[in-house]
C-alpha atoms as a PDB file:
ATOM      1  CA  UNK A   1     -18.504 -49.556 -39.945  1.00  0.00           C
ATOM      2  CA  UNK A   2     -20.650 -46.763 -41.984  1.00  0.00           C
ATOM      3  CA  UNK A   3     -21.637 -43.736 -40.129  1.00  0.00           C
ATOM      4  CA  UNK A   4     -24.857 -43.198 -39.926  1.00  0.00           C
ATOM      5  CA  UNK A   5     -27.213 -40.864 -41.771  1.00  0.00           C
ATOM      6  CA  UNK A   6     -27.267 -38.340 -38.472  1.00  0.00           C
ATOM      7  CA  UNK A   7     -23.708 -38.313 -38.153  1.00  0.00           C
ATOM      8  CA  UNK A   8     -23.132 -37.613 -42.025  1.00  0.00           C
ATOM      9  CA  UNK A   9     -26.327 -34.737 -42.234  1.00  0.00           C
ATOM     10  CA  UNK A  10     -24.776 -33.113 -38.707  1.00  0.00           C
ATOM     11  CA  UNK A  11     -20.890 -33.106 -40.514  1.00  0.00           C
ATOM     12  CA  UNK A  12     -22.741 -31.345 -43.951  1.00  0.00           C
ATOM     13  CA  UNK A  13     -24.650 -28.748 -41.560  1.00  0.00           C
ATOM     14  CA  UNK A  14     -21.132 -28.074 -39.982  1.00  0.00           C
ATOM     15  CA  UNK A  15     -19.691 -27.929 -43.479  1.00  0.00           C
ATOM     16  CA  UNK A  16     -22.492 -25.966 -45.103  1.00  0.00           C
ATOM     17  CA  UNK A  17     -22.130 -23.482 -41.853  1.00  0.00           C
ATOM     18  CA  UNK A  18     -18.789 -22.859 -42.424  1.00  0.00           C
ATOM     19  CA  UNK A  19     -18.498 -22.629 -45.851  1.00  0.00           C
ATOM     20  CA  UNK A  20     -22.014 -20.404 -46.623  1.00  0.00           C
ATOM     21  CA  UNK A  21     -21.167 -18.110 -43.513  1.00  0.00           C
ATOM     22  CA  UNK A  22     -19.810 -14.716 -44.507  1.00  0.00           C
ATOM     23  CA  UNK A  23     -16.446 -14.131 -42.426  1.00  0.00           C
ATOM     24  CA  UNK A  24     -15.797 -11.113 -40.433  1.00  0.00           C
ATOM     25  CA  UNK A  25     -14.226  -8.012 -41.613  1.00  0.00           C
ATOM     26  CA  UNK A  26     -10.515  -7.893 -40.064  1.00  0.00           C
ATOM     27  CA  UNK A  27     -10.419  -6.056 -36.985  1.00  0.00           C
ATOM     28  CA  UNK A  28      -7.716  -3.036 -36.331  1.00  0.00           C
ATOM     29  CA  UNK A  29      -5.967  -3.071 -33.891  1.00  0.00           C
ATOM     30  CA  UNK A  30      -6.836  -0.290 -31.164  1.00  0.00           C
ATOM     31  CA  UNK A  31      -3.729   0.556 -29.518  1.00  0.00           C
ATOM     32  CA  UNK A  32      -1.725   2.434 -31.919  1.00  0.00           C
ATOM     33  CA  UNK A  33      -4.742   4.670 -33.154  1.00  0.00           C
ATOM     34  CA  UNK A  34      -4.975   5.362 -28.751  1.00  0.00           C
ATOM     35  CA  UNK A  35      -1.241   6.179 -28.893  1.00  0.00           C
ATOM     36  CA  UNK A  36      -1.723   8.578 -31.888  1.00  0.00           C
ATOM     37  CA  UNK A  37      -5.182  10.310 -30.371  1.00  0.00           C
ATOM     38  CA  UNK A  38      -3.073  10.654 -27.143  1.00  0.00           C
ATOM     39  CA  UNK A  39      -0.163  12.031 -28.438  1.00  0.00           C
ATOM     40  CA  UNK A  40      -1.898  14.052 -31.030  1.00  0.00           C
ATOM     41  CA  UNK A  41      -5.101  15.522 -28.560  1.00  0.00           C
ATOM     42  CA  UNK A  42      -3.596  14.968 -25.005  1.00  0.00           C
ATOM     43  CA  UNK A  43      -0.343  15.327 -25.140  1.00  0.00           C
ATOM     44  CA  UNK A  44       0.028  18.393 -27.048  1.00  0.00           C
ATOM     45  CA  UNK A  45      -2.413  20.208 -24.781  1.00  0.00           C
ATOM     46  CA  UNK A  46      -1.614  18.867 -21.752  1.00  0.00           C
ATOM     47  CA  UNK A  47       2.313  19.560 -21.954  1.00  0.00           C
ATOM     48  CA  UNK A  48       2.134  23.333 -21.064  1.00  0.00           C
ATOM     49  CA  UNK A  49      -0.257  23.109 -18.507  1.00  0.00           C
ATOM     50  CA  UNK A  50       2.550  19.966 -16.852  1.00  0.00           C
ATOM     51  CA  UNK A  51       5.111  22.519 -16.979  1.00  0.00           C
ATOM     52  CA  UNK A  52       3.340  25.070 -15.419  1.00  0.00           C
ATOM     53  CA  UNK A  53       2.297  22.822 -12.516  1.00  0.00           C
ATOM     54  CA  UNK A  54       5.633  21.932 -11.961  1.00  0.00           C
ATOM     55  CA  UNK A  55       7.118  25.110 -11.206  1.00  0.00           C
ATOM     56  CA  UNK A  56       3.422  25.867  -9.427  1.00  0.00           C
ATOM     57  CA  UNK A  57       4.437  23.377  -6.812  1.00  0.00           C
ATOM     58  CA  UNK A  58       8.084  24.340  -6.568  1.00  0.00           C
ATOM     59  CA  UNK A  59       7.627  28.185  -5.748  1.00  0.00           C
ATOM     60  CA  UNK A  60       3.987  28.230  -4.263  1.00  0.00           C
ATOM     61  CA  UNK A  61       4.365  27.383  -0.242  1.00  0.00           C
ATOM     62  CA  UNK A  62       2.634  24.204   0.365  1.00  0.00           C
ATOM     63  CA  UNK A  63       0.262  25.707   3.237  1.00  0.00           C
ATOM     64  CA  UNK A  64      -1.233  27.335   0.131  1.00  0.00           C
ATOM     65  CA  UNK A  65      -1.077  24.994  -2.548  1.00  0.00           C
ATOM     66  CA  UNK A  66      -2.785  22.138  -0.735  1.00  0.00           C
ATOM     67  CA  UNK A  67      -5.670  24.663  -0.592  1.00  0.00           C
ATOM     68  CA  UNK A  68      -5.742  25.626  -4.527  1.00  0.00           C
ATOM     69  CA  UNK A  69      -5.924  23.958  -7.689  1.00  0.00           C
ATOM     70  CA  UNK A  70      -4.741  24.819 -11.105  1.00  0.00           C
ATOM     71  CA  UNK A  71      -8.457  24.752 -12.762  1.00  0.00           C
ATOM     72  CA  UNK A  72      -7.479  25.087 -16.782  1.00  0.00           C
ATOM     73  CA  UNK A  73      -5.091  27.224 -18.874  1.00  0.00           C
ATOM     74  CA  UNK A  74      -6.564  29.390 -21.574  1.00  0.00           C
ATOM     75  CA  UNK A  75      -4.868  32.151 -23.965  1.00  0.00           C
ATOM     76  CA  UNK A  76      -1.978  32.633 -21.229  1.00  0.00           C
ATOM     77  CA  UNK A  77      -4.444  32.800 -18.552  1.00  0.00           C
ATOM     78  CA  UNK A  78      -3.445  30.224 -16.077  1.00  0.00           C
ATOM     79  CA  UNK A  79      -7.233  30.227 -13.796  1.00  0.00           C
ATOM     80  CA  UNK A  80      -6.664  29.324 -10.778  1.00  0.00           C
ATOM     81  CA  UNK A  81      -9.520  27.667  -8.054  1.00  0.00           C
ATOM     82  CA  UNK A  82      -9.065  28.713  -4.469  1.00  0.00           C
ATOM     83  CA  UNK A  83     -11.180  26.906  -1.285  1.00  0.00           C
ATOM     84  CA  UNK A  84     -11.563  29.616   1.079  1.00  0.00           C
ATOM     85  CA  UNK A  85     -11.219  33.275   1.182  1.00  0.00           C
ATOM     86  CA  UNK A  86      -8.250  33.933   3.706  1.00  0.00           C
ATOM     87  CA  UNK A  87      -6.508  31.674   1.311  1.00  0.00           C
ATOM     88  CA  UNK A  88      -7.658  33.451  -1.496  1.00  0.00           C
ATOM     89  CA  UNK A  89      -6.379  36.418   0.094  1.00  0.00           C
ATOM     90  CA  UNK A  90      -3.007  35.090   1.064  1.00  0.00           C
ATOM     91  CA  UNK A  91      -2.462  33.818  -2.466  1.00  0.00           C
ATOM     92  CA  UNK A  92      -3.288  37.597  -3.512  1.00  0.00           C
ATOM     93  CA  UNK A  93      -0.693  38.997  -1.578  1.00  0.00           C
ATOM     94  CA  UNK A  94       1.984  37.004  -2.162  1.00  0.00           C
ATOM     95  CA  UNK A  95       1.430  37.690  -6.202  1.00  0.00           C
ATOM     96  CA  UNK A  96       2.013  41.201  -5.315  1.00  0.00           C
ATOM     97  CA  UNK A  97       4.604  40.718  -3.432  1.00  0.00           C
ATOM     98  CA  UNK A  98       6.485  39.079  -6.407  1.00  0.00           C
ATOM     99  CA  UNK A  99       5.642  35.459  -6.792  1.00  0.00           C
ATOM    100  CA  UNK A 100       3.440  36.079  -9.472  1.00  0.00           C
ATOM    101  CA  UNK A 101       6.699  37.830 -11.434  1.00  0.00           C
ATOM    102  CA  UNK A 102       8.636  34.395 -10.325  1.00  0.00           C
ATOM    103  CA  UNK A 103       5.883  32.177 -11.772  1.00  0.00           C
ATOM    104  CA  UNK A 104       5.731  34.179 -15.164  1.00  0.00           C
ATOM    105  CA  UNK A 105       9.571  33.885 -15.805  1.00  0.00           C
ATOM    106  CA  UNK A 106       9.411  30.258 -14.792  1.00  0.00           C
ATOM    107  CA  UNK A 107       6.439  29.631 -17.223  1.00  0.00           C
ATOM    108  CA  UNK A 108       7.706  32.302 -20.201  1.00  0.00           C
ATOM    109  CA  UNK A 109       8.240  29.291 -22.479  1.00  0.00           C
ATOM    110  CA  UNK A 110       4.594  27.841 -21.597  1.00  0.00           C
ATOM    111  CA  UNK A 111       3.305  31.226 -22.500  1.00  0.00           C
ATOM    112  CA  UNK A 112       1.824  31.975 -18.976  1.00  0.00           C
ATOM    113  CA  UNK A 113       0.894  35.993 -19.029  1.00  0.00           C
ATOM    114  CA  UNK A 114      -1.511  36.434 -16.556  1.00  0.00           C
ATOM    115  CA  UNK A 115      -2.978  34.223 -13.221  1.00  0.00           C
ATOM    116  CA  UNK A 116      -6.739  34.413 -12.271  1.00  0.00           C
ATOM    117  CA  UNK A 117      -7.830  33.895  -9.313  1.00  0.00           C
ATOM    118  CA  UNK A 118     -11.395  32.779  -7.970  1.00  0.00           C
ATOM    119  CA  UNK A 119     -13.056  31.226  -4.863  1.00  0.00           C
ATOM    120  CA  UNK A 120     -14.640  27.720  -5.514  1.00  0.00           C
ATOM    121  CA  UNK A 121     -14.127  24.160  -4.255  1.00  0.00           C
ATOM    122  CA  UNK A 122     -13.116  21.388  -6.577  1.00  0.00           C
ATOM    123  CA  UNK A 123     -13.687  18.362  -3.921  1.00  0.00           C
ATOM    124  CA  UNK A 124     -16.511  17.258  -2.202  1.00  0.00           C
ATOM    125  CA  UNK A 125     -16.539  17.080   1.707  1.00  0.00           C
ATOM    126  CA  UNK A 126     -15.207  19.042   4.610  1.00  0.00           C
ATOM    127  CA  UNK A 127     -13.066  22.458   4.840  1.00  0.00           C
ATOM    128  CA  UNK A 128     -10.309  21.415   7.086  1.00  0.00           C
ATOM    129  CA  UNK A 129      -9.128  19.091   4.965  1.00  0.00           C
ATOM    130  CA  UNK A 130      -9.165  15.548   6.382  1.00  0.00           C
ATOM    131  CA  UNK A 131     -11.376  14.300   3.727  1.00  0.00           C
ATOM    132  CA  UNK A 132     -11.569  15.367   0.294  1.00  0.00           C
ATOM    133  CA  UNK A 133     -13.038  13.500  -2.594  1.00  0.00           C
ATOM    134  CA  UNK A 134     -12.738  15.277  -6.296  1.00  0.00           C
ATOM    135  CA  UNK A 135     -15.607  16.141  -7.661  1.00  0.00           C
ATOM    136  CA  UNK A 136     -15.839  15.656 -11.821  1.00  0.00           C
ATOM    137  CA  UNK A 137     -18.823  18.094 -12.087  1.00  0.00           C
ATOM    138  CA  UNK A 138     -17.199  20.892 -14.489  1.00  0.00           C
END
């Protein structure tokens, strides 16, 4: 049995098709160029400001750390974001007091030389803390 004229003008379409179309460039793969940007961009940036938030939350008492957050690190000037002002002011004095001394020895290798301290809220939603969502605004 022959095939008939369809069938044999549908299989040189297909043919034709394949052969005449151009094919696509080869694609590169995305996950080691990620793993370079990150280490490269991230990573590099990221690893002093780790270390400093590590010994943050070891020598900072955690009444007061729930109520500040470490905002960015800049030149040795660790900025830090406080939610209300008799935390602000509790944070202030125990700097003087010597915690601020504590956190610069800790940090020396970071290259932490000065903390900055401001009044601001980085969540979204009541004071006394039962619900906070973080807000992405800055």
């Amino acid at each position: 049995m022959r095939p008939t004229s369809a069938a044999l003008s549908k299989a040189e379409l297909a043919r034709l098709t394949r052969v005449k179309r151009p094919s696509p460039p080869p694609l590169v793969a995305l996950g080691p160029e990620m793993v370079s940007f990150f280490k490269n961009s991230v990573e590099k940036r990221q690893g002093k400001l780790t270390r400093i938030a590590g010994s943050w939350t070891q020598l900072v008492p955690e009444l007061i750390s729930d109520h500040c957050a470490l905002e960015s690190y800049n030149r040795g000037t660790l900025t830090v974001v406080v939610d209300t002002a008799s935390h602000l002011y509790e944070l202030k004095q125990l700097l003087l007091a010597g915690l601020q001394q504590q956190l610069l020895l800790a940090c020396q290798t970071s290259g932490l030389r000065k903390i900055a301290l401001k009044r601001g809220r980085w969540y979204d939603g009541p004071d006394d803390g039962s619900y906070r969502t973080i807000r992405f605004d800055r």
